[in-house]
C-alpha atoms as a PDB file:
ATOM      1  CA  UNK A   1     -14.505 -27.308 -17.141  1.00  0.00           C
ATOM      2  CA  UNK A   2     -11.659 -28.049 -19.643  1.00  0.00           C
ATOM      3  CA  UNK A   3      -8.132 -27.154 -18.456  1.00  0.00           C
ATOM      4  CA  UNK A   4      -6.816 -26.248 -21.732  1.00  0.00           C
ATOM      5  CA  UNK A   5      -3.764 -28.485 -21.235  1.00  0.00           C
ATOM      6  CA  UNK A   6      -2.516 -26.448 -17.937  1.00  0.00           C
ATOM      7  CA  UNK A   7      -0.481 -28.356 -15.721  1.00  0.00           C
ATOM      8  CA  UNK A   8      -2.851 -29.296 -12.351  1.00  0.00           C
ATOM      9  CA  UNK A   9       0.148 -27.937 -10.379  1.00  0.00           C
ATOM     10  CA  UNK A  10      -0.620 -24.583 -12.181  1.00  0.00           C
ATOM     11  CA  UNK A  11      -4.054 -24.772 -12.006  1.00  0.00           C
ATOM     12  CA  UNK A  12      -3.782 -25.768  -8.113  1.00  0.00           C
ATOM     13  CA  UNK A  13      -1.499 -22.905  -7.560  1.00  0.00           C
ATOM     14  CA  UNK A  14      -3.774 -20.409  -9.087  1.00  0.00           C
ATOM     15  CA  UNK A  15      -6.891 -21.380  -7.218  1.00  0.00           C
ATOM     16  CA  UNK A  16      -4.914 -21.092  -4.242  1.00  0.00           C
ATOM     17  CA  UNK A  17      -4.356 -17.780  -5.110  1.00  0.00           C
ATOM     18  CA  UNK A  18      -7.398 -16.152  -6.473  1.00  0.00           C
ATOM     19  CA  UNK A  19      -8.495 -17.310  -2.779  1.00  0.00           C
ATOM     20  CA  UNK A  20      -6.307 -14.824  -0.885  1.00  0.00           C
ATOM     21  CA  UNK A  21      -7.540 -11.706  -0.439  1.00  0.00           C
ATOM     22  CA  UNK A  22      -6.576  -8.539  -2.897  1.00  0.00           C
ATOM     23  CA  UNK A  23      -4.406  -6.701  -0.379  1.00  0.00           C
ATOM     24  CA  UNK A  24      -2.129  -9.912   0.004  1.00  0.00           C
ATOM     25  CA  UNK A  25      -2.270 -10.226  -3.812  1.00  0.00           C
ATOM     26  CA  UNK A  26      -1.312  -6.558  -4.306  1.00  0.00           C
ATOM     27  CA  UNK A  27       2.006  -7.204  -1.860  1.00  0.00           C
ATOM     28  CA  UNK A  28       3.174  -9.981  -3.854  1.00  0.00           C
ATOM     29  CA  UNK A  29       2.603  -9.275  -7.195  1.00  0.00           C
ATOM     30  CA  UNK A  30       5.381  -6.680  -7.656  1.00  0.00           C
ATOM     31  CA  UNK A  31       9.034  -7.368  -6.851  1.00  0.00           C
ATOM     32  CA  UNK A  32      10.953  -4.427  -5.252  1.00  0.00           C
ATOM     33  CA  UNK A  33      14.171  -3.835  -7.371  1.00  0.00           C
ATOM     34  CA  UNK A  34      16.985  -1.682  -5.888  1.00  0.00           C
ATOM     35  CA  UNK A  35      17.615   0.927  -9.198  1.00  0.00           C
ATOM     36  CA  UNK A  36      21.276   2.407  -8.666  1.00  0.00           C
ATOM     37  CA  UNK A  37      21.473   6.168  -8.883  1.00  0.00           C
ATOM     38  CA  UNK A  38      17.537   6.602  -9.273  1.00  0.00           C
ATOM     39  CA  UNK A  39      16.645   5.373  -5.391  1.00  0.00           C
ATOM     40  CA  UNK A  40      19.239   7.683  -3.653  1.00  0.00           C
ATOM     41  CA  UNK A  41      17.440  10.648  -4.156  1.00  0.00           C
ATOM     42  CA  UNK A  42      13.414  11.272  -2.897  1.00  0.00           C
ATOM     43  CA  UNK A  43      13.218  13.434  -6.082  1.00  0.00           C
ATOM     44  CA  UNK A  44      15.256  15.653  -9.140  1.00  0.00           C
ATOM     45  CA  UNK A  45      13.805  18.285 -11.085  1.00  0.00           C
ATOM     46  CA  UNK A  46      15.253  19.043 -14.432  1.00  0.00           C
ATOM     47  CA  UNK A  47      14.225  22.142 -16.863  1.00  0.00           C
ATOM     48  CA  UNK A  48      14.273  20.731 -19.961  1.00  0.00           C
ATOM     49  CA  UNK A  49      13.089  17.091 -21.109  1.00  0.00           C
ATOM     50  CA  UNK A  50      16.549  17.085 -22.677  1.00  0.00           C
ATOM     51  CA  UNK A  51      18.318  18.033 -19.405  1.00  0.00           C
ATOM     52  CA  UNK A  52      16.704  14.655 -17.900  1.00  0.00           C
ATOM     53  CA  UNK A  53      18.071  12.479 -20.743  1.00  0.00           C
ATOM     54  CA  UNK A  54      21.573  14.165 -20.536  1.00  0.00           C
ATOM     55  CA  UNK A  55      21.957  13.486 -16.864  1.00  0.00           C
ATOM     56  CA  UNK A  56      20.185  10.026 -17.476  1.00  0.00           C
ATOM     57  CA  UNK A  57      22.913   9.538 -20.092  1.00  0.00           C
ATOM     58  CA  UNK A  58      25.996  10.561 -17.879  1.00  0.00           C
ATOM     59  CA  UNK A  59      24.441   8.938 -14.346  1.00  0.00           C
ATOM     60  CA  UNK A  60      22.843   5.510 -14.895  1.00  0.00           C
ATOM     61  CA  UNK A  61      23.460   2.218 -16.109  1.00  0.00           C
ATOM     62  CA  UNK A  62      22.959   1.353 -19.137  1.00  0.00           C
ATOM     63  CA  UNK A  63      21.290  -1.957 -17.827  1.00  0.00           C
ATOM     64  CA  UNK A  64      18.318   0.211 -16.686  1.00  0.00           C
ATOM     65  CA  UNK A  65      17.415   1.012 -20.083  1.00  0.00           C
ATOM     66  CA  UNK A  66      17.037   5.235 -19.992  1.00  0.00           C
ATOM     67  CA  UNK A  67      19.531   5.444 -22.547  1.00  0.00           C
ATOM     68  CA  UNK A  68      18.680   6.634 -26.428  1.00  0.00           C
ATOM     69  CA  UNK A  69      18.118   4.583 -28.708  1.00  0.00           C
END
């Protein structure tokens, strides 16, 4: 089978991992990112969709991106 000009290092490294199995896959395909503001609470409840984007507006950074545009 043609490699399609990938790297053997890449193609070693993916073979490698479509051998583990889906649970260890799962655990290392998403990296855990602390999110300032957002992970200190278990929940909020706001009564208007404008209400959330007020307090997002006046609470978070704007790094995380839940600004207006």
């Amino acid at each position: 089978m043609e490699n399609m000009g990938i790297s053997a290092e890449w193609l070693a490294d993916f073979e490698a991992a479509s051998r583990r199995p889906l649970a260890l896959r799962m655990r290392y395909a998403f990296v855990r990112t602390y999110k300032p503001v957002l992970d200190d609470a278990s929940f909020r409840a706001f009564d208007s969709t404008a209400d959330y984007r007020d307090w997002c507006e006046r609470n978070l950074p704007a790094w995380l991106g839940y600004g207006r545009v």
